[in-house]
C-alpha atoms as a PDB file:
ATOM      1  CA  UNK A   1       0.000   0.000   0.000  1.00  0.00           C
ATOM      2  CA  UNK A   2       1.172   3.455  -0.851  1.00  0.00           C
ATOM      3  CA  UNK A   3       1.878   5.576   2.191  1.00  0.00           C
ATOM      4  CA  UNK A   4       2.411   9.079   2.483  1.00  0.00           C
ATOM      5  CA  UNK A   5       5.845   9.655   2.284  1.00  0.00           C
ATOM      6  CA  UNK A   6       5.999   7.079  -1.435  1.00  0.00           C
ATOM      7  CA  UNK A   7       2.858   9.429  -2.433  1.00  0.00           C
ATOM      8  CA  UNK A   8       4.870  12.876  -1.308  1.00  0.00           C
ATOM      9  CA  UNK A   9       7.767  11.709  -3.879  1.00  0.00           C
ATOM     10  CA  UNK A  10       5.307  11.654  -7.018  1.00  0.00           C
ATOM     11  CA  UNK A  11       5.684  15.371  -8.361  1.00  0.00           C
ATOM     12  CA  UNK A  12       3.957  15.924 -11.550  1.00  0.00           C
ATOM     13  CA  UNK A  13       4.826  18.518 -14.081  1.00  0.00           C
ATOM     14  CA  UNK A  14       2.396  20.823 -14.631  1.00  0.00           C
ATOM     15  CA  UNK A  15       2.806  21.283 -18.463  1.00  0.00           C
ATOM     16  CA  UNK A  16       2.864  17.601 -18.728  1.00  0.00           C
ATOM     17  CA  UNK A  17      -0.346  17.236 -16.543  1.00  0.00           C
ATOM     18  CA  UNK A  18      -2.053  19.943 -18.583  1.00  0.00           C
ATOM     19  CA  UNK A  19      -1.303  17.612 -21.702  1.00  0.00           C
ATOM     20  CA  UNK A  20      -2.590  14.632 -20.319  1.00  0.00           C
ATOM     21  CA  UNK A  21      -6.141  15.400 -19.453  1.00  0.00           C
ATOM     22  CA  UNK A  22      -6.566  17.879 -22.406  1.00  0.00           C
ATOM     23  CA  UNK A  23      -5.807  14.057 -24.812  1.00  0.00           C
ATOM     24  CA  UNK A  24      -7.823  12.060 -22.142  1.00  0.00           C
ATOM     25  CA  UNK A  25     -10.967  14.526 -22.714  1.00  0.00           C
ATOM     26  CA  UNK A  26     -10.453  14.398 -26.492  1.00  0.00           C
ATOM     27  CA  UNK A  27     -10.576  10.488 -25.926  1.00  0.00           C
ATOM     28  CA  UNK A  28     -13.785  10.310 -23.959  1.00  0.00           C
ATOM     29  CA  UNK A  29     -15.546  13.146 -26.553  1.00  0.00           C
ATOM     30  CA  UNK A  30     -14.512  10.253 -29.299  1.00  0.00           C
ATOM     31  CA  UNK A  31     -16.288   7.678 -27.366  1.00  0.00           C
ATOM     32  CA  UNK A  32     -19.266   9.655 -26.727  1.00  0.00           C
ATOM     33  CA  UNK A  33     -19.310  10.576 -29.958  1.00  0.00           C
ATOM     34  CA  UNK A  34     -19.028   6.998 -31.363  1.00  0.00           C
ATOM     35  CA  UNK A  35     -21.547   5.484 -28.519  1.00  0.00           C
ATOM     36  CA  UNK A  36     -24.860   5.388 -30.190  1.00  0.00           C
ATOM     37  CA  UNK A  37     -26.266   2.875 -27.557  1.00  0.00           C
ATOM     38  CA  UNK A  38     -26.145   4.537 -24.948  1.00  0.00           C
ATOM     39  CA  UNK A  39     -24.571   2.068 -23.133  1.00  0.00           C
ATOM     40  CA  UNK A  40     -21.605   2.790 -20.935  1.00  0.00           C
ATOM     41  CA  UNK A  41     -18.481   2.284 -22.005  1.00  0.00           C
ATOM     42  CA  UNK A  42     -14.930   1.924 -19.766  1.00  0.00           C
ATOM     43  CA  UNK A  43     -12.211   3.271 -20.835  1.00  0.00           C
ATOM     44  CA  UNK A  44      -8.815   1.453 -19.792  1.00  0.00           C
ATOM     45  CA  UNK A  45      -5.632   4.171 -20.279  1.00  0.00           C
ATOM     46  CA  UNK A  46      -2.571   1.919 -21.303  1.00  0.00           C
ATOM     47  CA  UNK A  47       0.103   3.579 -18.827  1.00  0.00           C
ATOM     48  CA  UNK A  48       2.808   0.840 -19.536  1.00  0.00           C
ATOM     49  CA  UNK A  49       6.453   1.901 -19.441  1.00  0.00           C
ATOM     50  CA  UNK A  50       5.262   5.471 -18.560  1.00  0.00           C
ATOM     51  CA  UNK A  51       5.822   6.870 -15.195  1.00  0.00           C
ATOM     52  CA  UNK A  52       3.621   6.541 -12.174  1.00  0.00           C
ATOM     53  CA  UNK A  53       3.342  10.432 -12.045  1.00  0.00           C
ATOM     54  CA  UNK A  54       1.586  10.265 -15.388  1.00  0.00           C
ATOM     55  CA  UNK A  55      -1.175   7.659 -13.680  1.00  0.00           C
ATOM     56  CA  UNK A  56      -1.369  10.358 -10.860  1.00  0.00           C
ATOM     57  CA  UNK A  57      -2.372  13.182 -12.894  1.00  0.00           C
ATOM     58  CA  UNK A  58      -5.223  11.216 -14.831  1.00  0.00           C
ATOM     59  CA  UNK A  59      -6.335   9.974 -11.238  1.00  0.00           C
ATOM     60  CA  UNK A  60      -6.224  13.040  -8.938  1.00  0.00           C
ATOM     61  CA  UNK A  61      -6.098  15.983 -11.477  1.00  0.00           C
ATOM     62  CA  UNK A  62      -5.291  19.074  -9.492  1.00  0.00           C
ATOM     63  CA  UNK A  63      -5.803  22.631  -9.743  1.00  0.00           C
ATOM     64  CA  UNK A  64      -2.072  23.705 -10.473  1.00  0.00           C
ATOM     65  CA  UNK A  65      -2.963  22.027 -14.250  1.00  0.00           C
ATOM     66  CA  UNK A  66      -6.480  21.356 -14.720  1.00  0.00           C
ATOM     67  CA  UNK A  67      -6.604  23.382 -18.286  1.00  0.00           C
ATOM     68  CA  UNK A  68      -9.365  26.611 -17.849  1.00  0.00           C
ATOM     69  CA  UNK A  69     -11.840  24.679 -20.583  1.00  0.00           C
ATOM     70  CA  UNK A  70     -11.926  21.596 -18.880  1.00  0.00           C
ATOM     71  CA  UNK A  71     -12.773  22.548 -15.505  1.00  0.00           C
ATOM     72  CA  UNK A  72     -14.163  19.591 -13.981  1.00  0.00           C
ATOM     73  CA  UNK A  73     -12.137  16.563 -15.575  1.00  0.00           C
ATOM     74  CA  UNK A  74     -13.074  13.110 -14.262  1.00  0.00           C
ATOM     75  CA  UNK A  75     -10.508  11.234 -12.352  1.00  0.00           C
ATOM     76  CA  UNK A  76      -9.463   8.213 -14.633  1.00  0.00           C
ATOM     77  CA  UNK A  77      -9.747   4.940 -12.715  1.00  0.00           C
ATOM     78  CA  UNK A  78      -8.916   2.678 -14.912  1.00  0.00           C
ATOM     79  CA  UNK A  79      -5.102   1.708 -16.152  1.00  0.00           C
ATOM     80  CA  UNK A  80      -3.500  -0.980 -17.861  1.00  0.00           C
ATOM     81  CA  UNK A  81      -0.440  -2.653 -17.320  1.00  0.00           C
ATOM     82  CA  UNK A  82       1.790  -5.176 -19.614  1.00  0.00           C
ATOM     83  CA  UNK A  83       4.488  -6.749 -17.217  1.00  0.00           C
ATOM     84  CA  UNK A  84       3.749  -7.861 -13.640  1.00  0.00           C
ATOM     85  CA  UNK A  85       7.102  -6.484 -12.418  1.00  0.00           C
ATOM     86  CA  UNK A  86       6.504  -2.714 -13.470  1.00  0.00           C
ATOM     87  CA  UNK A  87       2.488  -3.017 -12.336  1.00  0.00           C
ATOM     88  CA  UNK A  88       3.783  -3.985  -8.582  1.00  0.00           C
ATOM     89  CA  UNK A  89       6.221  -1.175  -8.947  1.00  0.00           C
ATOM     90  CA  UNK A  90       3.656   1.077  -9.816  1.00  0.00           C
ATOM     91  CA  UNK A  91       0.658  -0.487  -7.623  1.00  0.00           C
ATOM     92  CA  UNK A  92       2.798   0.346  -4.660  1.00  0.00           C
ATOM     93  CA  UNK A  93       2.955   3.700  -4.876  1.00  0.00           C
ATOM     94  CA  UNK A  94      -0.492   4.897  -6.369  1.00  0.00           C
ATOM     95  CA  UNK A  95      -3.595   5.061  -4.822  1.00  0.00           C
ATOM     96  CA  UNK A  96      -5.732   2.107  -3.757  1.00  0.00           C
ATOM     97  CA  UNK A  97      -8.547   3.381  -5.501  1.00  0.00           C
ATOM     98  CA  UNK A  98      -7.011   2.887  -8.860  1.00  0.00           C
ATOM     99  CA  UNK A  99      -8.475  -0.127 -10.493  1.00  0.00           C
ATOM    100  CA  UNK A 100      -5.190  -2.048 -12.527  1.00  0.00           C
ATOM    101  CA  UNK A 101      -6.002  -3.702 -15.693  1.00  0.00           C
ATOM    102  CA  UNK A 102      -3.259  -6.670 -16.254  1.00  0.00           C
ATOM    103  CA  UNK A 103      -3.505  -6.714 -20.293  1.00  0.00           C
ATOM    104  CA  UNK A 104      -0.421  -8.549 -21.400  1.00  0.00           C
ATOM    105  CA  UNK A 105       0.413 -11.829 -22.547  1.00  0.00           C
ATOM    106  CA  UNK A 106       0.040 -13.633 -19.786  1.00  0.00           C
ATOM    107  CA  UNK A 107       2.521 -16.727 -18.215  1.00  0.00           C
ATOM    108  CA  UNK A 108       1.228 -19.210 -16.587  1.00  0.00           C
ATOM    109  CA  UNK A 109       3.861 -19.238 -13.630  1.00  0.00           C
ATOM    110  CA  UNK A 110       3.430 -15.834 -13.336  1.00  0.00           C
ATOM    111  CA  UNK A 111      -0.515 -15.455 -13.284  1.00  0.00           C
ATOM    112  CA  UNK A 112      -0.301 -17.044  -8.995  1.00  0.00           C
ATOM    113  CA  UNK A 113       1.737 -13.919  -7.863  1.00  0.00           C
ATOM    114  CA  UNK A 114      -0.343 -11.691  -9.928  1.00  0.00           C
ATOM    115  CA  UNK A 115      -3.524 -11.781  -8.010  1.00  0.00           C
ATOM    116  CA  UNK A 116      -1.633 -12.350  -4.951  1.00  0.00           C
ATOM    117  CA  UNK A 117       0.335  -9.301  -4.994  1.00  0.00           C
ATOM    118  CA  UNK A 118      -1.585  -6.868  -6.109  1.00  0.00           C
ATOM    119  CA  UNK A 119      -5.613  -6.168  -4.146  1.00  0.00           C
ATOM    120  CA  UNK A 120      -6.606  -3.906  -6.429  1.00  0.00           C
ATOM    121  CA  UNK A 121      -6.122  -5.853  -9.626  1.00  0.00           C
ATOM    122  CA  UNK A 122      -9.440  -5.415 -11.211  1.00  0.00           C
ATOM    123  CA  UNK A 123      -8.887  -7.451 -13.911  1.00  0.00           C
ATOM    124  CA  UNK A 124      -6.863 -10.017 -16.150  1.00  0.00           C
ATOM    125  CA  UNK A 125      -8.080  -9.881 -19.816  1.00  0.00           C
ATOM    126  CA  UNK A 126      -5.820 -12.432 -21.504  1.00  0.00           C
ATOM    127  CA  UNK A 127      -7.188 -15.814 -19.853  1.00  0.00           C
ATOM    128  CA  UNK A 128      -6.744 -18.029 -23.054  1.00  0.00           C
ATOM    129  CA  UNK A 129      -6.490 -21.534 -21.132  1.00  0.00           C
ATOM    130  CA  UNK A 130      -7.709 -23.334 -17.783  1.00  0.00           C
ATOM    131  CA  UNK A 131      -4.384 -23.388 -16.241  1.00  0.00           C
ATOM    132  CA  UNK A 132      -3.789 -19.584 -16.241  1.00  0.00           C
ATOM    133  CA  UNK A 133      -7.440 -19.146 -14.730  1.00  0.00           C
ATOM    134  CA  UNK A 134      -6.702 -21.799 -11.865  1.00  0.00           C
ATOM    135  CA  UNK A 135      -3.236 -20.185 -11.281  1.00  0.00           C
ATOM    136  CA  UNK A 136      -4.895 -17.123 -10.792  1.00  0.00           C
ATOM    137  CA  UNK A 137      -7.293 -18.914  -8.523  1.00  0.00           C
ATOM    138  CA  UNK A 138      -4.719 -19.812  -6.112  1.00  0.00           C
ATOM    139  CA  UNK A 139      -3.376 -16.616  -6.453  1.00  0.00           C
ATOM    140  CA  UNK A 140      -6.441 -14.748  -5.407  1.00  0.00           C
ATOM    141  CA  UNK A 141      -7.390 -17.435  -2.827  1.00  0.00           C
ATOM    142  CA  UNK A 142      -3.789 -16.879  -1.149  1.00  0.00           C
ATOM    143  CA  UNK A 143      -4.679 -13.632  -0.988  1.00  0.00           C
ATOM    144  CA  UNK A 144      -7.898 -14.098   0.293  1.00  0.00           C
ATOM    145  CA  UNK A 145      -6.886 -15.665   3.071  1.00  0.00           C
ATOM    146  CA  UNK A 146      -3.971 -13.880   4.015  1.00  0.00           C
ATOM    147  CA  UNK A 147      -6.112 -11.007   4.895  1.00  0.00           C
ATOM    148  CA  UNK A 148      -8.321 -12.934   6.760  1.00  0.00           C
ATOM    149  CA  UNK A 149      -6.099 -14.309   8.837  1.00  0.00           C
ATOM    150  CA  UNK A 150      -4.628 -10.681   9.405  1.00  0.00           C
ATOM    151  CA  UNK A 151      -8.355  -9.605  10.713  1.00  0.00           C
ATOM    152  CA  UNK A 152      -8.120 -12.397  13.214  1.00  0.00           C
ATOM    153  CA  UNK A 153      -4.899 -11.407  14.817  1.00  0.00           C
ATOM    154  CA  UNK A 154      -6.640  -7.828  15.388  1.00  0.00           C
ATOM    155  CA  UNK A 155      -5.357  -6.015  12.123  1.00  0.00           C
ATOM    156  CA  UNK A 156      -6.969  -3.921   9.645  1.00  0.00           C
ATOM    157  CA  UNK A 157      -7.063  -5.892   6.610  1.00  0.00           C
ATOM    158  CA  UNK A 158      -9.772  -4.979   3.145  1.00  0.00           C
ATOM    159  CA  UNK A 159     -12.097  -6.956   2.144  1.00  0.00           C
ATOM    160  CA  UNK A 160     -10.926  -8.505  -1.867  1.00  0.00           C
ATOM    161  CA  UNK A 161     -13.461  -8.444  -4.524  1.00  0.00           C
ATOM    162  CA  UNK A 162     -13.117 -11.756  -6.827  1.00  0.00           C
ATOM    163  CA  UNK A 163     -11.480 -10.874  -9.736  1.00  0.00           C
ATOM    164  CA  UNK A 164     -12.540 -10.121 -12.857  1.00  0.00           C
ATOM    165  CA  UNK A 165     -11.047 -12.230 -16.042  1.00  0.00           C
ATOM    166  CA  UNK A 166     -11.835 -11.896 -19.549  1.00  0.00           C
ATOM    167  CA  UNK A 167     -11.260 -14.965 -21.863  1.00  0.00           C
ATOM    168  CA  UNK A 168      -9.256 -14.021 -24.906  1.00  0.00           C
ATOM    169  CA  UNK A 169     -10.761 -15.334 -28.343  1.00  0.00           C
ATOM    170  CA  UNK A 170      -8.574 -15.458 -31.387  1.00  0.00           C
ATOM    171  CA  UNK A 171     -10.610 -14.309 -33.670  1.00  0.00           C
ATOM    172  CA  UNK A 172      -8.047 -13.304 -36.517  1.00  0.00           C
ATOM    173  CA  UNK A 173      -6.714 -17.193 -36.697  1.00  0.00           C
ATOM    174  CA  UNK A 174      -3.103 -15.506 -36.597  1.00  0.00           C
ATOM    175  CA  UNK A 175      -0.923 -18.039 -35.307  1.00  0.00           C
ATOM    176  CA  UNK A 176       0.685 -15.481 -33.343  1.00  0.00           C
ATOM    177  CA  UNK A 177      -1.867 -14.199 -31.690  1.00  0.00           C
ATOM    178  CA  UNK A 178      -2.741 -15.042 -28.351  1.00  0.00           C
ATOM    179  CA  UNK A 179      -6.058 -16.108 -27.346  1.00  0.00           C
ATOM    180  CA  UNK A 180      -8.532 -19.937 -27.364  1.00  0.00           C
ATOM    181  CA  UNK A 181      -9.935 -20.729 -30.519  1.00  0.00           C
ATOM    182  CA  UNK A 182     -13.710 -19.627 -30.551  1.00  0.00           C
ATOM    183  CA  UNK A 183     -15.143 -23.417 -30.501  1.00  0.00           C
ATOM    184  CA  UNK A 184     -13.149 -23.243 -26.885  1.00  0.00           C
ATOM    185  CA  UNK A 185     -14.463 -20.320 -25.355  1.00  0.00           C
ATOM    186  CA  UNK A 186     -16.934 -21.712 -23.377  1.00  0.00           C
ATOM    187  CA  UNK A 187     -15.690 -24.565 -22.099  1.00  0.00           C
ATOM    188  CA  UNK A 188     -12.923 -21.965 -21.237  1.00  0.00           C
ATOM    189  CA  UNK A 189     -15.554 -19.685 -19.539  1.00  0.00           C
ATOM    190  CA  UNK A 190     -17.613 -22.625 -17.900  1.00  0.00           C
ATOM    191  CA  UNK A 191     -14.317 -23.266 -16.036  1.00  0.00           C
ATOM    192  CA  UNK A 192     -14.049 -20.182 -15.105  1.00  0.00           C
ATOM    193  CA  UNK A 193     -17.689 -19.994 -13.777  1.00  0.00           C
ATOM    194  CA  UNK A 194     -17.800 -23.521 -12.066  1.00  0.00           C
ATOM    195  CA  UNK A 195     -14.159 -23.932 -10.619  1.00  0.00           C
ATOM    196  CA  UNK A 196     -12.998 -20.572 -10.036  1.00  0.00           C
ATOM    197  CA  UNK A 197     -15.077 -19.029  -6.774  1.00  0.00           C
ATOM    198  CA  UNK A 198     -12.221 -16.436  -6.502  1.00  0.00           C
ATOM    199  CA  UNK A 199     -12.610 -15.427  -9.936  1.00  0.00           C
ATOM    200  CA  UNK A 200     -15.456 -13.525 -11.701  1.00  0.00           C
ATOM    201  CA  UNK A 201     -16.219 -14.392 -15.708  1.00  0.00           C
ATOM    202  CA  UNK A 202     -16.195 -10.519 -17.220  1.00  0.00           C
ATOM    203  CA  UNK A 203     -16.960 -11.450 -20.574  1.00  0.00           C
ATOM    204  CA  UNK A 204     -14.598 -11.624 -23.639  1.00  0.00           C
ATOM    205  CA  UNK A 205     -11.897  -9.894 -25.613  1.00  0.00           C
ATOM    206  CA  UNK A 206      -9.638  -9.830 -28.413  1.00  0.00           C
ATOM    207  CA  UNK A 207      -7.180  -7.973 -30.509  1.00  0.00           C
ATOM    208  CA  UNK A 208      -7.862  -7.802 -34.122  1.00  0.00           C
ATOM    209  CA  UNK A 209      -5.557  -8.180 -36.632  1.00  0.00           C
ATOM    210  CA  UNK A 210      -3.609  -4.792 -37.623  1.00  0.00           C
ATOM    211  CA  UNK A 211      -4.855  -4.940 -41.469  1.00  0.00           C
ATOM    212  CA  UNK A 212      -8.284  -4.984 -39.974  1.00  0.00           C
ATOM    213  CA  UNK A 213      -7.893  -2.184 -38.053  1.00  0.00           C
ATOM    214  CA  UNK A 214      -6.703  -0.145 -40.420  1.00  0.00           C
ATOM    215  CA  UNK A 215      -9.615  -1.095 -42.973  1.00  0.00           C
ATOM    216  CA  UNK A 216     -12.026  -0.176 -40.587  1.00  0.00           C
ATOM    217  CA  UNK A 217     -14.475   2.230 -41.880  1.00  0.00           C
ATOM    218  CA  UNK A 218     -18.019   3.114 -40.842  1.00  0.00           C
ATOM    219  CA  UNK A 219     -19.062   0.889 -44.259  1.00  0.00           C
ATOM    220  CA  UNK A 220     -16.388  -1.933 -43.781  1.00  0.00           C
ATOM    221  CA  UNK A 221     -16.186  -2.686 -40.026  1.00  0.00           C
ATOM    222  CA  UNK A 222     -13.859  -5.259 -38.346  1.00  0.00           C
ATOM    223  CA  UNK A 223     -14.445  -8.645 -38.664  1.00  0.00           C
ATOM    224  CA  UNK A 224     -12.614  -9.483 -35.390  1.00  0.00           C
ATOM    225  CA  UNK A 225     -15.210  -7.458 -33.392  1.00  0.00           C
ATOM    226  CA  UNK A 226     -18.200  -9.356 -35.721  1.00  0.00           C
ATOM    227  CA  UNK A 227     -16.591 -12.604 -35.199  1.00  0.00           C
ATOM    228  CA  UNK A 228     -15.825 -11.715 -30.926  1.00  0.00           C
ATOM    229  CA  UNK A 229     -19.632 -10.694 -30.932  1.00  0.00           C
ATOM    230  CA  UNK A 230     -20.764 -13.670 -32.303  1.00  0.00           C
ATOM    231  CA  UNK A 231     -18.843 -15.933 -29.866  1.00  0.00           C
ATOM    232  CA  UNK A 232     -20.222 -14.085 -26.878  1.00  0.00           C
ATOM    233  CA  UNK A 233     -23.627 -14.869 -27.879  1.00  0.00           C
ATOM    234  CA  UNK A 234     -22.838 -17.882 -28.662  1.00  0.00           C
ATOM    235  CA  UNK A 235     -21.084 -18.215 -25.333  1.00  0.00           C
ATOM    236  CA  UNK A 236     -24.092 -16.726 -23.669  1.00  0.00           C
ATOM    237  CA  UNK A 237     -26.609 -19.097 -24.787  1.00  0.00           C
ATOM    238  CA  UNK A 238     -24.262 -22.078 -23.976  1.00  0.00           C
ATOM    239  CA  UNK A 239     -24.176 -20.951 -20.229  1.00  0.00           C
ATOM    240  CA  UNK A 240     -27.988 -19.924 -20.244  1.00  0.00           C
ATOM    241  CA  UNK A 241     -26.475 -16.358 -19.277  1.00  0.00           C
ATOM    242  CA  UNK A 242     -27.928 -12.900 -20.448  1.00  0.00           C
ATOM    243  CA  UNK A 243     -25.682 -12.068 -23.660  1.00  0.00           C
ATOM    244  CA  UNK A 244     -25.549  -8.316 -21.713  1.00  0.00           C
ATOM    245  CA  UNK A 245     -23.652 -10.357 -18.804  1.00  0.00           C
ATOM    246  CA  UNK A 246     -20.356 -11.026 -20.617  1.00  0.00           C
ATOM    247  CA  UNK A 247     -19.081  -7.830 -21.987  1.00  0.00           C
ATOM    248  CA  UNK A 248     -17.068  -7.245 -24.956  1.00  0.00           C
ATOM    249  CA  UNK A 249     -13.530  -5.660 -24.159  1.00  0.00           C
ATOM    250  CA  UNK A 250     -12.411  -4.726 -28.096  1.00  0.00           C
ATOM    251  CA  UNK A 251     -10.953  -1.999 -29.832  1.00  0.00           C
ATOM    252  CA  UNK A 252      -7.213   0.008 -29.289  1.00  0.00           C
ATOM    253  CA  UNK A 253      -6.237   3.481 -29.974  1.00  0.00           C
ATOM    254  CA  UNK A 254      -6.393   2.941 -33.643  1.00  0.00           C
ATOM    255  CA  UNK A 255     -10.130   1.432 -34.287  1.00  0.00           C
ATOM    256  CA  UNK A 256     -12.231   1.506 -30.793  1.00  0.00           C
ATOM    257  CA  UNK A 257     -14.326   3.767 -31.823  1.00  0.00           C
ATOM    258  CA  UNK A 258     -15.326   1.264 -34.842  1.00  0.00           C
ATOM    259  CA  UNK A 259     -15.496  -1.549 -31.447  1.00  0.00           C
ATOM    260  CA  UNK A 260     -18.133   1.074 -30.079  1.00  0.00           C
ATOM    261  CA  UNK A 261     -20.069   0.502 -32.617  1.00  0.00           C
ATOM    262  CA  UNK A 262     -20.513  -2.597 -32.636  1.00  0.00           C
ATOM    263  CA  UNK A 263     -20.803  -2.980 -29.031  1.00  0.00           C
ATOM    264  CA  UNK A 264     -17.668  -2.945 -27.052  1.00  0.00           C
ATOM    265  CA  UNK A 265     -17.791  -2.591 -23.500  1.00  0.00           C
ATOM    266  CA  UNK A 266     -14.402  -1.621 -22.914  1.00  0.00           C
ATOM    267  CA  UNK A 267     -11.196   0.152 -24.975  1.00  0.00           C
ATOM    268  CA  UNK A 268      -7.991   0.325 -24.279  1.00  0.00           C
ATOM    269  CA  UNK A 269      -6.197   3.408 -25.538  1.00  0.00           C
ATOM    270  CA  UNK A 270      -2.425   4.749 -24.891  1.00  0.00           C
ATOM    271  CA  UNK A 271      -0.033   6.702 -26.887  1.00  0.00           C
ATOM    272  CA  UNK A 272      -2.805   8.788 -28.127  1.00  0.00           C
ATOM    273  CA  UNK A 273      -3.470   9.867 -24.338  1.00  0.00           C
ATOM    274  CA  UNK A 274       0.291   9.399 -22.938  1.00  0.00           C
ATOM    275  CA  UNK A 275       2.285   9.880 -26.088  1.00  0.00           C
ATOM    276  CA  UNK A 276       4.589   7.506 -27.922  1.00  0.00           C
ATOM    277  CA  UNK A 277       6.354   5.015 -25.522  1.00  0.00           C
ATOM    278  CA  UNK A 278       9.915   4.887 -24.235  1.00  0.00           C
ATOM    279  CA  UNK A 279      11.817   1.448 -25.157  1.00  0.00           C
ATOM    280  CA  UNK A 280      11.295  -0.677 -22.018  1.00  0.00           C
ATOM    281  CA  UNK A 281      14.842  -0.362 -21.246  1.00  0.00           C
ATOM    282  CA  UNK A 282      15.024   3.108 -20.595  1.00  0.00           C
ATOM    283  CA  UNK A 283      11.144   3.096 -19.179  1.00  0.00           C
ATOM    284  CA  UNK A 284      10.955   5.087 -15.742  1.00  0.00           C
ATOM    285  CA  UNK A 285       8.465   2.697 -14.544  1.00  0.00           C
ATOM    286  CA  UNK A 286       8.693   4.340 -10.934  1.00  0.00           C
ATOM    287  CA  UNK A 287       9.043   8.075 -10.349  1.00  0.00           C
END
């Protein structure tokens, strides 16, 4: 948990905090705009290998750069991460109240101290076998009770939510593409649902191939999203669910708002809100 003095060290620039909510408020405007359900729509801001003070000014804007036309920007809450080394880095010194997004390929030996580690993971949303989503079982059970037994010798300990997985669909047929084959998703999310209790089924997600994203127009949209659509329901009737139940988490910075349309849940967008991305080597993934 962050305490004071890690929170006291996180300084943003001004100029740079100015930036980041004036790109964050052109991003929501875009999914407004492209929202013709109604329906509400998360937005997850891909903070990997940028610093923690960047996450801080999306979170708790303050007054020293909250730009004069945007006087009441919303904190952001939500925030993806790619590697499980820089998101405990970063998850101890933010705020609880941020909800972390793990949206990287995910190991298998490394999906235990994932939801172990880190409370206020919200959510994993590349579960593409059984094994990763009953390593992240134990990993959440652990966790579980570890706090429990903390409240019984007198502590203050939270209560933890179960967490939230999506099952990732490949639904380009890429071979390098992460993600179950569609025929597998839901005996994928049926173990999820029956032998997970520490783990909630969030729906489904995928990333599109990158010709299909950039074909996307209003009159030619993705046929990922079509095809990740089609699996939910499918999915949804399998399980005797509501289709509504398992969201849709679809669409990057370069064709979400084309995923909107067709029903995503949930984008994930990055340089377009923090800017192009250091090489990993020379990320500052701390301060």
């Amino acid at each position: 948990m962050a305490s004071e003095d890690d929170m006291n060290k996180l300084v943003v620039d001004p100029n740079r905090g100015r930036t980041l909510i004036e790109n964050i408020h052109g991003i929501l405007k875009r999914i407004d705009n492209a929202n013709r359900s109604g329906g509400k729509v998360r937005l997850i801001a891909v903070s990997k290998l940028h610093p923690a003070t960047d996450i801080l000014a999306l979170h708790k804007p303050q007054p020293s750069f909250i730009p004069q036309d945007i006087p009441h920007p919303p904190a952001q809450l939500h925030f993806g991460e790619n590697y499980l080394q820089e998101l405990e880095a970063k998850a101890a010194l933010l705020p609880r109240s941020i909800h972390w997004h793990f949206i990287g390929a995910l190991q298998s030996n490394k999906c235990k101290a994932l939801a172990q580690k880190i409370p206020n993971l919200y959510s994993v949303s590349s579960v593409d076998t059984a094994k990763k989503a009953d390593e992240l079982e134990k990993g959440r059970d652990a966790l579980a009770k570890s706090l429990e037994e903390r409240r019984q010798n007198g502590e203050e300990a939270e209560d933890v939510e179960r967490l939230r997985v999506m099952v990732q669909v490949n639904t380009s047929g890429e071979a390098e593409k992460s993600g179950c084959e569609p025929q597998d998703a839901t005996d994928l999310a049926k173990h999820v649902m029956e032998k997970c209790p520490h783990l909630k089924l969030g729906g489904l997600m995928t990333i599109g191939a990158i010709a299909r994203s950039q074909a996307t127009t209003e009159e030619n949209e993705n046929e990922d999203f079509i095809k990740l659509k089609e699996v939910r329901d499918k999915v949804a009737g399998d399980l005797g669910v509501e289709q509504e139940s398992l969201e849709l988490s679809m669409g990057m910075s370069a064709d979400f708002e084309s995923a909107i349309r067709l029903g995503s849940n949930e984008v994930r967008v990055g340089s377009d809100i923090f800017g192009q991305r250091p090489p990993r080597k020379e990320a500052k993934r701390g301060i």
